[in-house]
PDB file of N, CA and C in Angstrom:
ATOM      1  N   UNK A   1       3.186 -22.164 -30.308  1.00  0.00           N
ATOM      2  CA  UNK A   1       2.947 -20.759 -30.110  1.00  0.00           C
ATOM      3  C   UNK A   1       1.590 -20.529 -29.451  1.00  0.00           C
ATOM      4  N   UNK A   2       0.238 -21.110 -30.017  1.00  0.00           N
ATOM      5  CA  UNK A   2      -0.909 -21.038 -29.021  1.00  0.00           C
ATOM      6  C   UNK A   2      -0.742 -21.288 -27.888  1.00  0.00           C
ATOM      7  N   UNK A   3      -0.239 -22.467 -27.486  1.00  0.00           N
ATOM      8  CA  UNK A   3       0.527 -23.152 -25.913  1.00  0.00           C
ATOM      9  C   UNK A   3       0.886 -21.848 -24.964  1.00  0.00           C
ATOM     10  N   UNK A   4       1.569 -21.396 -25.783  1.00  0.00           N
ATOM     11  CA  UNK A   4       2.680 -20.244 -24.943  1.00  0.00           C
ATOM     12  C   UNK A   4       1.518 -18.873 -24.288  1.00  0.00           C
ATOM     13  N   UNK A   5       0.486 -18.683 -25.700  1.00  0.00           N
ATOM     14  CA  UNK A   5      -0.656 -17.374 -25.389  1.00  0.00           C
ATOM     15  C   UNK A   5      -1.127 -17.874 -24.419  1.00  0.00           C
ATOM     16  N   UNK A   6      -1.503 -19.217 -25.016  1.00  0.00           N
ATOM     17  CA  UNK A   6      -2.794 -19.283 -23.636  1.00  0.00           C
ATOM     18  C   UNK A   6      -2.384 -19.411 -22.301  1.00  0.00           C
ATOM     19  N   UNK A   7      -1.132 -20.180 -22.151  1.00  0.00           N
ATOM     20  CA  UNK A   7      -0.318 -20.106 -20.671  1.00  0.00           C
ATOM     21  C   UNK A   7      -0.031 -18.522 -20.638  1.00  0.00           C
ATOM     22  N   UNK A   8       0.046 -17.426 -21.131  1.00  0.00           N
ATOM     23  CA  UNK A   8       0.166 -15.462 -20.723  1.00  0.00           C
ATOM     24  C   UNK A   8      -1.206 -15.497 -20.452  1.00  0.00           C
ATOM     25  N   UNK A   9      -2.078 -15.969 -21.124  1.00  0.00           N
ATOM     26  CA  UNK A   9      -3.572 -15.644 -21.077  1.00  0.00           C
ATOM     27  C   UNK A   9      -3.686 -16.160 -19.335  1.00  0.00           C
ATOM     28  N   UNK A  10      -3.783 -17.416 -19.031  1.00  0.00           N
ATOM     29  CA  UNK A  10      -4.301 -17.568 -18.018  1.00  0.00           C
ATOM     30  C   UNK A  10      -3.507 -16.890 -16.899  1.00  0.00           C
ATOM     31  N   UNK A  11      -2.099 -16.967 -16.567  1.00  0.00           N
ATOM     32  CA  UNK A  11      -1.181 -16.447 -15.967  1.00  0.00           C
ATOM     33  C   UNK A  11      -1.667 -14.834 -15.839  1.00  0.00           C
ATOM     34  N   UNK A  12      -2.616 -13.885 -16.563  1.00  0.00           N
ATOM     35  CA  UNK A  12      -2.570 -12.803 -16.872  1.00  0.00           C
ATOM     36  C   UNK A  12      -4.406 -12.304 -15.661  1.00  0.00           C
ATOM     37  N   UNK A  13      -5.155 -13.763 -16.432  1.00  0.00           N
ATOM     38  CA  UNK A  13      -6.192 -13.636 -15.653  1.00  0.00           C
ATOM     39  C   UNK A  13      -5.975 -14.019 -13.974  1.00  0.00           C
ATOM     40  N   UNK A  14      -5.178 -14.520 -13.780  1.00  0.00           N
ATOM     41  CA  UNK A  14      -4.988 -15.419 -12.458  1.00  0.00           C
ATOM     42  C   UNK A  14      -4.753 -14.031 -12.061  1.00  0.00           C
ATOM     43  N   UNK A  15      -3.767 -12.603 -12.181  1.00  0.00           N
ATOM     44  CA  UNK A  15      -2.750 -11.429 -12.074  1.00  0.00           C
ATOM     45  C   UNK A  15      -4.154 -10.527 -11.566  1.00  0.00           C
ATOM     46  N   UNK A  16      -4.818 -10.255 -12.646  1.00  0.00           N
ATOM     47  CA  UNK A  16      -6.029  -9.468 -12.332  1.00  0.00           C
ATOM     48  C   UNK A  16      -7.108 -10.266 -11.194  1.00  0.00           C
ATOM     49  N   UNK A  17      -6.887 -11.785 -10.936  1.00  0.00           N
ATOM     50  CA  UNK A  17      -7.788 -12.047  -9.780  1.00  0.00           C
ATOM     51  C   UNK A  17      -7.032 -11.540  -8.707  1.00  0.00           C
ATOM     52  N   UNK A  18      -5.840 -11.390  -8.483  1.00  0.00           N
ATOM     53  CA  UNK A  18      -4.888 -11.160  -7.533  1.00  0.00           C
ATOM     54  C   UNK A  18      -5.376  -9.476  -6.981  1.00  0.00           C
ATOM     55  N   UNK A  19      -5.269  -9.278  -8.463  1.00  0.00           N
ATOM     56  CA  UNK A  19      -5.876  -7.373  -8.009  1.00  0.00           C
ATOM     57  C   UNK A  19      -6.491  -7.105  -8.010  1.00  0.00           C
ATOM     58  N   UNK A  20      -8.107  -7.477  -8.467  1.00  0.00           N
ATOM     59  CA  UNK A  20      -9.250  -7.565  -8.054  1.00  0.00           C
ATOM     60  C   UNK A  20      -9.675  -7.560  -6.424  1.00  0.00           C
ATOM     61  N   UNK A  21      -8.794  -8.587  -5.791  1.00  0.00           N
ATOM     62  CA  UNK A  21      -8.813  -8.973  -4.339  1.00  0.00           C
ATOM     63  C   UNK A  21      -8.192  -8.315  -3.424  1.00  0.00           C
ATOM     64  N   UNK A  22      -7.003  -7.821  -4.044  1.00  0.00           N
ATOM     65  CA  UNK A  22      -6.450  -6.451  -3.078  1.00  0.00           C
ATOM     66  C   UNK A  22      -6.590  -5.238  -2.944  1.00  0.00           C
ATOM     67  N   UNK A  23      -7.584  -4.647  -4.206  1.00  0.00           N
ATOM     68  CA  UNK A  23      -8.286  -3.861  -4.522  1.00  0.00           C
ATOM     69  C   UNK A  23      -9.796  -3.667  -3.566  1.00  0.00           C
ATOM     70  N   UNK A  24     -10.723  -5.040  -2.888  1.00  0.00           N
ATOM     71  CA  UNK A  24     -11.419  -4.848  -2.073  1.00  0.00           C
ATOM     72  C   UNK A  24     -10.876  -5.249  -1.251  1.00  0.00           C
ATOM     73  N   UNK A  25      -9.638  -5.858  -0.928  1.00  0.00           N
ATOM     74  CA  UNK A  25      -9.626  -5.451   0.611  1.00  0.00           C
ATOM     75  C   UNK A  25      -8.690  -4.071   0.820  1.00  0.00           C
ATOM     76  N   UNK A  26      -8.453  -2.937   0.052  1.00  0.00           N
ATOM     77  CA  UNK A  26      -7.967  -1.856   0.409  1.00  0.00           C
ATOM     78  C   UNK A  26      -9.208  -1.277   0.678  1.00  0.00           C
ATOM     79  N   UNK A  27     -10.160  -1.429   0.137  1.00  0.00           N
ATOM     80  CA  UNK A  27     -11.399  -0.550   0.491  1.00  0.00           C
ATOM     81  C   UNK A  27     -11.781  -1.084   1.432  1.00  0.00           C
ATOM     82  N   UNK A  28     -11.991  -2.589   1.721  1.00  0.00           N
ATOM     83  CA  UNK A  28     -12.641  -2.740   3.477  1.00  0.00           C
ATOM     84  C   UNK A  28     -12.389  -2.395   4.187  1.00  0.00           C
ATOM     85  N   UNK A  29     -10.471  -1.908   4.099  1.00  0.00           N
ATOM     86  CA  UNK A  29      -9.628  -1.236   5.046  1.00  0.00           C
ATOM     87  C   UNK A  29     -10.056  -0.072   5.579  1.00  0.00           C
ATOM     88  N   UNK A  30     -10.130   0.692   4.454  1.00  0.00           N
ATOM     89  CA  UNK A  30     -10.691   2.110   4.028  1.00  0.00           C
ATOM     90  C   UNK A  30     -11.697   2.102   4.821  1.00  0.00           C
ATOM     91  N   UNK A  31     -12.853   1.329   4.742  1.00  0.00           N
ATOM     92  CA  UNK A  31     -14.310   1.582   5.009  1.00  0.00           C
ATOM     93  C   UNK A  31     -13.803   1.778   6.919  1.00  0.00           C
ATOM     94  N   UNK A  32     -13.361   1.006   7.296  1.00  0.00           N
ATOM     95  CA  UNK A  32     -13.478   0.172   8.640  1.00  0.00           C
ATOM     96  C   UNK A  32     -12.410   1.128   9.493  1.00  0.00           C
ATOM     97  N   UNK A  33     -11.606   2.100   8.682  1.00  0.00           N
ATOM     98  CA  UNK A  33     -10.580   2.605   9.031  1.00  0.00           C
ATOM     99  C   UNK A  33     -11.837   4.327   9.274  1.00  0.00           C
ATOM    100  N   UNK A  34     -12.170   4.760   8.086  1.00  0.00           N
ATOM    101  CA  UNK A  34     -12.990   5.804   8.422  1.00  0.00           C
ATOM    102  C   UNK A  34     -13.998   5.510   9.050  1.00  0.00           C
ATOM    103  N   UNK A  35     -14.993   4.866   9.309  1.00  0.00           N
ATOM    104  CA  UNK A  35     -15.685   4.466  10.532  1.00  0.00           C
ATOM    105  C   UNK A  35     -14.723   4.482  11.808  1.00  0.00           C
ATOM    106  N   UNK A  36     -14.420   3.929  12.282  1.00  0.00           N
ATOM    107  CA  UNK A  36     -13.297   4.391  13.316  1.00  0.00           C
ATOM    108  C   UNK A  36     -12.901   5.471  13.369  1.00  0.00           C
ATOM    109  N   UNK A  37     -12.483   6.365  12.687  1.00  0.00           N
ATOM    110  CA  UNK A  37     -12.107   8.056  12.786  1.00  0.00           C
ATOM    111  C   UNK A  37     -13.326   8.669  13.053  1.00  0.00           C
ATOM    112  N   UNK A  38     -14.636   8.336  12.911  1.00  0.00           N
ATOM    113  CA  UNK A  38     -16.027   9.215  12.777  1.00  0.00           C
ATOM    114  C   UNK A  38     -15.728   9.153  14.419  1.00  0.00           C
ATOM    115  N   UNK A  39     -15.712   7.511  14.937  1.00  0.00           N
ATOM    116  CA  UNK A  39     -16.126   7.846  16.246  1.00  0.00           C
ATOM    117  C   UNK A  39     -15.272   8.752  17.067  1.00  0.00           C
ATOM    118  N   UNK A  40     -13.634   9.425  16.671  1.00  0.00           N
ATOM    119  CA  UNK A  40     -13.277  10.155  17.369  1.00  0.00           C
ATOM    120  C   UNK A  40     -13.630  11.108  17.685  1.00  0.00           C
ATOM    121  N   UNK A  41     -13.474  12.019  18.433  1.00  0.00           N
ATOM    122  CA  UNK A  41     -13.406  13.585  18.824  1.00  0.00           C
ATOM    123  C   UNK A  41     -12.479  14.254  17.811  1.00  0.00           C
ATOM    124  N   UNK A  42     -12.389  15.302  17.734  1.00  0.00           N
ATOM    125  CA  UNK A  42     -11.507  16.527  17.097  1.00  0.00           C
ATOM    126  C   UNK A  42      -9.790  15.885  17.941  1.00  0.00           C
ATOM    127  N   UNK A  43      -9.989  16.384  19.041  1.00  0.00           N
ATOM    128  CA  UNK A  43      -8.117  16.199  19.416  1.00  0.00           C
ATOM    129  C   UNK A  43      -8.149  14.814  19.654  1.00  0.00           C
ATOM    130  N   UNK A  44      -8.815  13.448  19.304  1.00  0.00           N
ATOM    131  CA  UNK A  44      -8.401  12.453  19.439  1.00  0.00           C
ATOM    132  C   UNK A  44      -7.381  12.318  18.336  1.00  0.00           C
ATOM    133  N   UNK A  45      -8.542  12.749  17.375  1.00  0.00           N
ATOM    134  CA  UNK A  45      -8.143  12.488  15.490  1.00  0.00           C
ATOM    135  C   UNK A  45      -6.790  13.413  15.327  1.00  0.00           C
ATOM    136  N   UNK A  46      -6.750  14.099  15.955  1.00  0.00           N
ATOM    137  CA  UNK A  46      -5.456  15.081  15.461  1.00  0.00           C
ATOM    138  C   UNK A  46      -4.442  14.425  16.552  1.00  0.00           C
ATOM    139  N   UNK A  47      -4.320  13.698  17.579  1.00  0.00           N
ATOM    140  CA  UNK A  47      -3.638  12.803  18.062  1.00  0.00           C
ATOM    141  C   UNK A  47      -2.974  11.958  17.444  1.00  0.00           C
ATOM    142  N   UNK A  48      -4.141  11.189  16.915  1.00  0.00           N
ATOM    143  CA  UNK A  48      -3.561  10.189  16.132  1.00  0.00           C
ATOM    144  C   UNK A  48      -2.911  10.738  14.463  1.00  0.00           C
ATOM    145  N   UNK A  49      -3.591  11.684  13.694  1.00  0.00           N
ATOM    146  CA  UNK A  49      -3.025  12.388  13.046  1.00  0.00           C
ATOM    147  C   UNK A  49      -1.414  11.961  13.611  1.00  0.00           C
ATOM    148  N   UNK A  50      -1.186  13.039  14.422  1.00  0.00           N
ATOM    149  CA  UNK A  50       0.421  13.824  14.366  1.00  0.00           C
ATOM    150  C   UNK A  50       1.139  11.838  15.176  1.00  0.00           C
ATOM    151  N   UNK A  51       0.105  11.199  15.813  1.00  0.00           N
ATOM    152  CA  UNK A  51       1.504  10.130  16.004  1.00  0.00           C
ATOM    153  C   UNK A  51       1.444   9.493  14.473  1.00  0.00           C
ATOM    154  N   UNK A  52       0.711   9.066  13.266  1.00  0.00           N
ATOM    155  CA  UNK A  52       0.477   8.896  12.129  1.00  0.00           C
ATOM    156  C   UNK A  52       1.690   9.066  11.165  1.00  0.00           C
ATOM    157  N   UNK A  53       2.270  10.815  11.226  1.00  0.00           N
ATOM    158  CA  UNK A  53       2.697  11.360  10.875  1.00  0.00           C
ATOM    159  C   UNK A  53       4.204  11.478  11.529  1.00  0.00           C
ATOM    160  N   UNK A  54       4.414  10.950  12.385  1.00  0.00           N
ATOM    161  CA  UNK A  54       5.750  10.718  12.793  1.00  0.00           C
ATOM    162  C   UNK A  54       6.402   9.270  12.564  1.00  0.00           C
ATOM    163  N   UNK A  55       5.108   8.337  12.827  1.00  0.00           N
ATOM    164  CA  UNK A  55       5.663   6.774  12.314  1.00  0.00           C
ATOM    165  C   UNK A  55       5.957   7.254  10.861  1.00  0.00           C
ATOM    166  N   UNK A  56       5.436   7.667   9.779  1.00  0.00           N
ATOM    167  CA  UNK A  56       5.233   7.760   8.731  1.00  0.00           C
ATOM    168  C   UNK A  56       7.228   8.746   8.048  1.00  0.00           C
ATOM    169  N   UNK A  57       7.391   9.650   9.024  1.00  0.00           N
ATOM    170  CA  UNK A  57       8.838  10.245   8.854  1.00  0.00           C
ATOM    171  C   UNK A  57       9.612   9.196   8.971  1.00  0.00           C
ATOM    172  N   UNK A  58       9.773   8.289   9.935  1.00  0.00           N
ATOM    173  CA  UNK A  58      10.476   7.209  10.773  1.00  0.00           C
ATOM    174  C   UNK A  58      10.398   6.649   9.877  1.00  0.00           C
ATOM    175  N   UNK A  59       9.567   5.779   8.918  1.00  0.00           N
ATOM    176  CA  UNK A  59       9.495   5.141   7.987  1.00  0.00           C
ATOM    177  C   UNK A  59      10.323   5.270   6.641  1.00  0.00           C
ATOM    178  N   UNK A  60       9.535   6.421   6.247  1.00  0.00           N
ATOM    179  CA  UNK A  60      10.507   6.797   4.756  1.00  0.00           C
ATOM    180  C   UNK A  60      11.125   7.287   4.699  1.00  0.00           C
ATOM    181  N   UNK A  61      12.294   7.044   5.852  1.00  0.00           N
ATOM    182  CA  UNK A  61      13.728   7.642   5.581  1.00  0.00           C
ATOM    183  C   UNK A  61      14.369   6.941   5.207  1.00  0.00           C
ATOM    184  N   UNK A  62      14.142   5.234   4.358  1.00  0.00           N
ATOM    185  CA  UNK A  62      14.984   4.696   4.033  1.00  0.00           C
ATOM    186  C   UNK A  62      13.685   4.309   2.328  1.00  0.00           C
ATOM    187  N   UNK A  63      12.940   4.929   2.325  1.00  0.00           N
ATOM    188  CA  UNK A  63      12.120   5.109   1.110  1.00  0.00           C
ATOM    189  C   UNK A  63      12.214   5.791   0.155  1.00  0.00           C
ATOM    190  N   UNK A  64      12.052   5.682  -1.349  1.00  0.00           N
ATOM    191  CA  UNK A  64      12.421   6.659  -1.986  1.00  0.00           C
ATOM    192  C   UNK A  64      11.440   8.063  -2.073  1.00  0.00           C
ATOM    193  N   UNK A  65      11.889   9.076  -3.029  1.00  0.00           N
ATOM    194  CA  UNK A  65      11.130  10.280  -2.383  1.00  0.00           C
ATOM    195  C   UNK A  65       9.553   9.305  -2.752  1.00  0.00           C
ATOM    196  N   UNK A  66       9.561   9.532  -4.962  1.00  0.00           N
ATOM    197  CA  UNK A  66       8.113   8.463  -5.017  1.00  0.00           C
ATOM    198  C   UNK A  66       7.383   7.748  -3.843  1.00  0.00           C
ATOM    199  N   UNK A  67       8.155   7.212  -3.856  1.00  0.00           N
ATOM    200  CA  UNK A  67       7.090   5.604  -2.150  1.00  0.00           C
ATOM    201  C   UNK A  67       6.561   6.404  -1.480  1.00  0.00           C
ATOM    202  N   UNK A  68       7.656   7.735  -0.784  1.00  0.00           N
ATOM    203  CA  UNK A  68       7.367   8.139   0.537  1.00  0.00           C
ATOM    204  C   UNK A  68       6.159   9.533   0.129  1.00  0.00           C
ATOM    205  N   UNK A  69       6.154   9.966  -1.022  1.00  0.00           N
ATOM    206  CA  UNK A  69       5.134  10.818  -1.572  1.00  0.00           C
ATOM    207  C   UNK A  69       3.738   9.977  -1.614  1.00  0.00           C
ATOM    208  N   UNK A  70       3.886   8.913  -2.571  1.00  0.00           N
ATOM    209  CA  UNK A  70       2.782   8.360  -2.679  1.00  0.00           C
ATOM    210  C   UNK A  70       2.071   7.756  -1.562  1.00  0.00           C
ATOM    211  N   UNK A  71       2.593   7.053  -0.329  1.00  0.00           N
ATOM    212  CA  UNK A  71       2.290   7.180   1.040  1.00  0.00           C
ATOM    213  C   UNK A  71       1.891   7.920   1.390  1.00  0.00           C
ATOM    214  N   UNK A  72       2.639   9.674   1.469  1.00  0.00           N
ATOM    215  CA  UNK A  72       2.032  10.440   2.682  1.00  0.00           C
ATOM    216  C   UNK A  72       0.457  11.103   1.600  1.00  0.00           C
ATOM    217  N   UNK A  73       0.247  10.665   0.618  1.00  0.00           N
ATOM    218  CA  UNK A  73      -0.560  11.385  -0.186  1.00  0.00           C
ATOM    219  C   UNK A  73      -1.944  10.370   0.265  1.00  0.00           C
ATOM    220  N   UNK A  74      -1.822   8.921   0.378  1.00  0.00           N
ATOM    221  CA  UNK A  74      -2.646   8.086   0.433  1.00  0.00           C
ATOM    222  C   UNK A  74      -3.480   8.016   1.704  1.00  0.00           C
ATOM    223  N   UNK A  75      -2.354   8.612   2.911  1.00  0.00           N
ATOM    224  CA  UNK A  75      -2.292   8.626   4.012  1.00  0.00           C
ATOM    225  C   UNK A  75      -3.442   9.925   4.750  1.00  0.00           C
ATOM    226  N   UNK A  76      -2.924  10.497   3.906  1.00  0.00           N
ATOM    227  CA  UNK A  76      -3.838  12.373   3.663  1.00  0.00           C
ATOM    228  C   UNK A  76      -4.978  11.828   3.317  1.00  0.00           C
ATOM    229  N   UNK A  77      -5.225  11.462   2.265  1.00  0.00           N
ATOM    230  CA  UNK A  77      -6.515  11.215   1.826  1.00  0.00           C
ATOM    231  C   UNK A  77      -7.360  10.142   2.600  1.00  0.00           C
ATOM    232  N   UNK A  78      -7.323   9.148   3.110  1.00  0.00           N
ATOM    233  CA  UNK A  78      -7.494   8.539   4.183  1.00  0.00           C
ATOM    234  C   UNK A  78      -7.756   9.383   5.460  1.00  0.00           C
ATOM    235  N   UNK A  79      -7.267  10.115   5.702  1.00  0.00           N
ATOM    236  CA  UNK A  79      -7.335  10.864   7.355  1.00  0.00           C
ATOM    237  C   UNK A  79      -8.256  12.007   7.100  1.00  0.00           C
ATOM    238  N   UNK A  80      -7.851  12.770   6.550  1.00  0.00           N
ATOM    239  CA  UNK A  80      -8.461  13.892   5.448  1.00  0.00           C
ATOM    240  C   UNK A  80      -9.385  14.535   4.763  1.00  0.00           C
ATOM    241  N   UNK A  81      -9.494  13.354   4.357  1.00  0.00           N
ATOM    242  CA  UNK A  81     -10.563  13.521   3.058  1.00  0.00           C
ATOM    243  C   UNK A  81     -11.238  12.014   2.532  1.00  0.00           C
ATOM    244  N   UNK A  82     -11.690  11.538   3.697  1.00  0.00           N
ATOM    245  CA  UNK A  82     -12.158  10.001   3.258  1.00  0.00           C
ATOM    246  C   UNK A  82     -13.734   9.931   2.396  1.00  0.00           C
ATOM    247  N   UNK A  83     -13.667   8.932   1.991  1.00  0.00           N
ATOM    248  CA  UNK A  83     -14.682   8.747   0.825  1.00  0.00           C
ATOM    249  C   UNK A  83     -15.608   8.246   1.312  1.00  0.00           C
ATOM    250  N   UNK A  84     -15.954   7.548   2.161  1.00  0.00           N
ATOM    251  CA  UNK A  84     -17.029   7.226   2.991  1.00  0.00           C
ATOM    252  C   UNK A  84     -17.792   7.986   3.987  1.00  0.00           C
TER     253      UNK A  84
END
């Protein structure tokens, strides 16, 4: 029975190194993605906006509503309302 914890235990820590790591590279994304939007203009950004927003229809029409909510929400906030 210890055998078994400690193989969940490590299996569990290995899980959180996994998401630890995809966790900064969503933010390097982030970072490197809003830097790039600063340098646009107004109708560049709303360019890319609305083509953004059409790959993004094209996409989750075979997504459920969830996926395709939580996408266009992530997507918003990213374009939007970035944190950097």
């Amino acid at each position: 029975m210890k055998q078994l914890i400690a193989e969940l235990l490590v299996k569990l820590a290995e899980k959180e190194a996994e998401s630890k790591e995809l966790v900064a590279q969503v933010e390097a994304l982030e970072i490197v993605v809003t830097a790039l939007l600063r340098k646009l203009g107004d109708e560049q950004r709303q360019e890319l906006n609305d083509g953004i927003g059409e790959a993004l229809r094209t996409a989750s029409d075979g997504a459920s509503a969830e996926d395709a909510s939580l996408l266009y929400g992530y997507i918003d906030k990213l374009l939007n309302h970035p944190r950097y």
